[in-house]
Protein backbone atom coordinates (compact mmCIF):
# COMPACT_ATOMS: atom_id res chain seq x y z
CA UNK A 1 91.11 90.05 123.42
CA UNK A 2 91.92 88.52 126.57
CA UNK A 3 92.12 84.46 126.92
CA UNK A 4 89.60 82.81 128.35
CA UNK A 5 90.37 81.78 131.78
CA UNK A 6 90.09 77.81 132.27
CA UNK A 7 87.29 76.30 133.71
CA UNK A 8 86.50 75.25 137.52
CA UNK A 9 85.46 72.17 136.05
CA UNK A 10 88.61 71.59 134.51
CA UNK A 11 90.74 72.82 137.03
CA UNK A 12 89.13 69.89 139.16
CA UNK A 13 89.27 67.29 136.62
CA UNK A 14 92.90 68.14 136.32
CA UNK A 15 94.00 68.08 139.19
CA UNK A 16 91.80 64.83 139.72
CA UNK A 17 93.55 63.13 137.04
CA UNK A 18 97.26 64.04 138.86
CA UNK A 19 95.95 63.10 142.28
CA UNK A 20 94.87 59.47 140.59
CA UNK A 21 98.22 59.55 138.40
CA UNK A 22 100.48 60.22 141.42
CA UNK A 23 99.00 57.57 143.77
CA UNK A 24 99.29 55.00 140.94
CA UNK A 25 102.89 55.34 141.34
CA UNK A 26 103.17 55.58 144.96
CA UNK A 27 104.70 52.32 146.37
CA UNK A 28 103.23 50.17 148.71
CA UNK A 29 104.33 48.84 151.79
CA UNK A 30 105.69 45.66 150.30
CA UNK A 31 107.91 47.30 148.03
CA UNK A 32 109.26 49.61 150.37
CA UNK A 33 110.11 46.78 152.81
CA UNK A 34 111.69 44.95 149.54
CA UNK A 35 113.23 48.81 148.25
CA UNK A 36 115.05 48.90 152.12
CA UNK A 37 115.95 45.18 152.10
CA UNK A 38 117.65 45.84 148.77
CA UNK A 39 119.35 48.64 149.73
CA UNK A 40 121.21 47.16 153.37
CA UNK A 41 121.51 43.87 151.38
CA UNK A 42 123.30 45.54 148.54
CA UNK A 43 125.16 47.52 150.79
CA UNK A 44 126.41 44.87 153.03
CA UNK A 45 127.38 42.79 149.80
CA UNK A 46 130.25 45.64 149.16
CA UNK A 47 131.05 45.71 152.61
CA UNK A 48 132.14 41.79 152.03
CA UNK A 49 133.40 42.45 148.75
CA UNK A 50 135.81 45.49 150.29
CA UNK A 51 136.62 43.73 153.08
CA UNK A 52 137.89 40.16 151.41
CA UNK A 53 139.50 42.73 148.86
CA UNK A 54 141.61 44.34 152.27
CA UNK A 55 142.59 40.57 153.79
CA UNK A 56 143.99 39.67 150.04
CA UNK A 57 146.04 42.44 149.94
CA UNK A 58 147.63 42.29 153.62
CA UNK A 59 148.08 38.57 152.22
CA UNK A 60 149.62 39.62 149.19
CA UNK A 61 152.24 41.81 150.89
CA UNK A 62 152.95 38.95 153.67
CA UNK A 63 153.73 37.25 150.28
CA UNK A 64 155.25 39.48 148.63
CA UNK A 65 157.63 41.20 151.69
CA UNK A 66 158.28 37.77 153.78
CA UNK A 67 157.96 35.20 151.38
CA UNK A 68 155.29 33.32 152.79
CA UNK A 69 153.00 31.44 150.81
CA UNK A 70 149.24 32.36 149.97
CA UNK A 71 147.39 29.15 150.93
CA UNK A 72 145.38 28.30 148.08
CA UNK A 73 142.21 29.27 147.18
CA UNK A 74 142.75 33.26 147.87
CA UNK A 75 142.79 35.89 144.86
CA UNK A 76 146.68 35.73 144.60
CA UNK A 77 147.52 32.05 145.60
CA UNK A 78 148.90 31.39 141.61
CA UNK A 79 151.59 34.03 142.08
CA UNK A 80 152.72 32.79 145.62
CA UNK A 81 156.93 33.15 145.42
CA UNK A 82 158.88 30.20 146.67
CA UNK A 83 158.69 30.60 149.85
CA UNK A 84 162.40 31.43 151.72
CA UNK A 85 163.93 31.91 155.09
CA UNK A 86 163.77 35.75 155.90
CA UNK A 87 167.56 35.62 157.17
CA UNK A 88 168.58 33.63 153.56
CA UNK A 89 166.38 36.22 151.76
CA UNK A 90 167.19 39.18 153.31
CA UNK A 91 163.30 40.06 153.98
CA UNK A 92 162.30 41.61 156.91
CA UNK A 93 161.78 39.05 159.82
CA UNK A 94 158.65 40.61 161.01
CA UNK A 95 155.39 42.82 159.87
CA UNK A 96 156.00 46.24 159.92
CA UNK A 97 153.32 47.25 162.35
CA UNK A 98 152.06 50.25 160.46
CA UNK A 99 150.93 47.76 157.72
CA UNK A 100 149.48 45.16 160.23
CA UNK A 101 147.35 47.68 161.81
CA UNK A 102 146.09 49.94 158.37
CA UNK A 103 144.97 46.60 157.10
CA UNK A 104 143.51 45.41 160.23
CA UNK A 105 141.66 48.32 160.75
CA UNK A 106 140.02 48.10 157.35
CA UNK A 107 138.83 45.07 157.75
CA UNK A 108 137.41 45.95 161.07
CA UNK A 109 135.80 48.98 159.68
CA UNK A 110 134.09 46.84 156.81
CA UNK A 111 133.26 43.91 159.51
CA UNK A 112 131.20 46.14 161.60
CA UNK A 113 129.71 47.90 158.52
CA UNK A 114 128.36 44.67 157.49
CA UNK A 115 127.01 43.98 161.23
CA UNK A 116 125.38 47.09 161.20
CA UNK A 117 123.52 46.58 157.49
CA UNK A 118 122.41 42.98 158.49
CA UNK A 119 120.81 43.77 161.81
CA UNK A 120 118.57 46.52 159.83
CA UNK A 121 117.97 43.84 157.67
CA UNK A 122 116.62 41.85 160.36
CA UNK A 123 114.95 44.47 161.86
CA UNK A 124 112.71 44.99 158.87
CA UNK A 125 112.02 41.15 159.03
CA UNK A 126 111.14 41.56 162.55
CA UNK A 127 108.34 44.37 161.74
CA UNK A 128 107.31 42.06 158.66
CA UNK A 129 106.93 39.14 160.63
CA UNK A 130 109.19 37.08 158.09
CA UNK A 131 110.52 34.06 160.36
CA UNK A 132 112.08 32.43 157.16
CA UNK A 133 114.05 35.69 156.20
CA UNK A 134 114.99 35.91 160.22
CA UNK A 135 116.51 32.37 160.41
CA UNK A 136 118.68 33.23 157.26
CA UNK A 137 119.92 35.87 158.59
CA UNK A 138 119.94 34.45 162.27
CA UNK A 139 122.35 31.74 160.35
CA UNK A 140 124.10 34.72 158.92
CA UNK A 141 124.92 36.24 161.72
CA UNK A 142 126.39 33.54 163.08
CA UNK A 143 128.95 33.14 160.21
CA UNK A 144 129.74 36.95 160.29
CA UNK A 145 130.40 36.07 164.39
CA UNK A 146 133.22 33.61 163.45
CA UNK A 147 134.43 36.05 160.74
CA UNK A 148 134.69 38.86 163.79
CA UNK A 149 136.64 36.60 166.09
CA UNK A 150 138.90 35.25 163.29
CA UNK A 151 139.79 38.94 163.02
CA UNK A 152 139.91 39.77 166.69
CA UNK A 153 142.72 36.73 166.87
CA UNK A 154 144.69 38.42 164.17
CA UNK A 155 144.37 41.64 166.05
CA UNK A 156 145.38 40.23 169.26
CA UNK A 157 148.85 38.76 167.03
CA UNK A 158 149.12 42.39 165.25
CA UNK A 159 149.50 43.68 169.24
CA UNK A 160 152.56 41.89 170.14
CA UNK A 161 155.72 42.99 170.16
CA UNK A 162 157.05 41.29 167.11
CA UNK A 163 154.78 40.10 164.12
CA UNK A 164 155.65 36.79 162.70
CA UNK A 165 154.41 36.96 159.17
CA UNK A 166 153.93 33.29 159.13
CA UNK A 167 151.15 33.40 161.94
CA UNK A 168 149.95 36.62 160.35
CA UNK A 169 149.18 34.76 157.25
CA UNK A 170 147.25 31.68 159.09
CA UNK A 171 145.57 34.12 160.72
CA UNK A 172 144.50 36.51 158.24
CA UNK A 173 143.63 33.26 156.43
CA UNK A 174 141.11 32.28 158.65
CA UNK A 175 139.72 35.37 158.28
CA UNK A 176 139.16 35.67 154.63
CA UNK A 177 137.49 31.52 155.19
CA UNK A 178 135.45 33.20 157.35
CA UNK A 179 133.96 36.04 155.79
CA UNK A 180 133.69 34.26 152.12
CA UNK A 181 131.33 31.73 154.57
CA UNK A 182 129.48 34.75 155.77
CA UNK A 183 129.29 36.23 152.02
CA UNK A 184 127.98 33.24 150.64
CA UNK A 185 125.17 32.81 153.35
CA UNK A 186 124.31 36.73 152.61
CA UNK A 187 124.20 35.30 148.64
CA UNK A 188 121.24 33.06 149.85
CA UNK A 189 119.72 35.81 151.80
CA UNK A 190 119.59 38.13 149.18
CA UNK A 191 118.86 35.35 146.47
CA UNK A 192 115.80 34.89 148.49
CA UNK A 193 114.88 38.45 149.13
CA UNK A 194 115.21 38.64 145.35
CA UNK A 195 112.41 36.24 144.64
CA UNK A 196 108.96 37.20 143.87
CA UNK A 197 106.68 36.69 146.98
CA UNK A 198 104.64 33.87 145.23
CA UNK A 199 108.03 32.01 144.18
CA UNK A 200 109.29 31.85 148.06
């Protein structure tokens, strides 16, 4: 006995019910502009957390190699070594230039990874017509400007002939001050972004 073959009707109703189903779960235009938001915000937030991670380790080995101090308030400031003359020491008088320009050239990389993320970002506020997200992140991008020119300064030191590791360190200092500036403005950005619309 052969099966009976399903209805038209229920064919219809079917594929009515999947149509209905499917556009239920379809997201609308706010939470696609929040879903794209999320994802440069959250991208740019490792961008920050990978570069910061690159200027404390170039400051660890300035500490570690030369014996100069880690000013306080950076990842590895508690296990500074007394700091010592590199002719007492024995250390190596300058940066090896290999290292100066691997870890520069992270942090560049990062830098401009985090420019790129935050000017989509403010590209969707742009199309949404969000003036208070485009002052954040106006503000924002002004912090992440000092953050690029503290690490164009330390570039322009890493190109010389010698590398004192002293100025290295004061320089790659102001860098990291920089960028936790610009990480803790994105904070408030995203903070913000986070909010439900009626809570803003």
């Amino acid at each position: 006995m052969r099966p009976t073959p399903p209805s038209i009707f229920a064919v219809i109703t079917l594929s009515t019910l999947l149509a209905a189903a499917s556009s239920h779960a379809a997201p609308d235009a706010g939470a696609k502009a929040h879903g794209y938001f999320n994802f440069y915000g959250h991208s740019a937030q490792h961008s920050f957390t990978s570069a910061r991670a690159h200027v404390d380790t170039y400051q660890r080995y300035l500490s570690e190699t030369h014996g100069i101090a880690v000013p306080a308030g950076t990842a590895d400031a508690a296990t500074t070594p007394v700091v010592k003359s590199a002719a007492a020491s024995g250390t190596p008088e300058f940066v090896d230039p290999e290292i100066a320009r691997e870890a520069g050239d992270a942090i560049s990389d990062d830098i401009e990874r985090i420019q790129r993320h935050v000017a989509r970002m403010r590209g969707l506020a742009t199309t949404l017509g969000d003036k208070t997200a485009l002052t954040e992140l106006h503000d924002l991008e002004k912090k992440l400007g000092d953050a690029r020119r503290a690490h164009a300064a330390l570039h322009e030191h890493h190109a010389a002939d010698s590398i004192a590791p002293a100025q290295a360190m004061e320089l790659a200092q102001k860098v990291n001050e920089a960028l936790r500036a610009a990480h803790a403005e994105h904070d408030d950005v995203m903070r913000r972004i986070d909010k439900p619309a009626a809570a803003r």
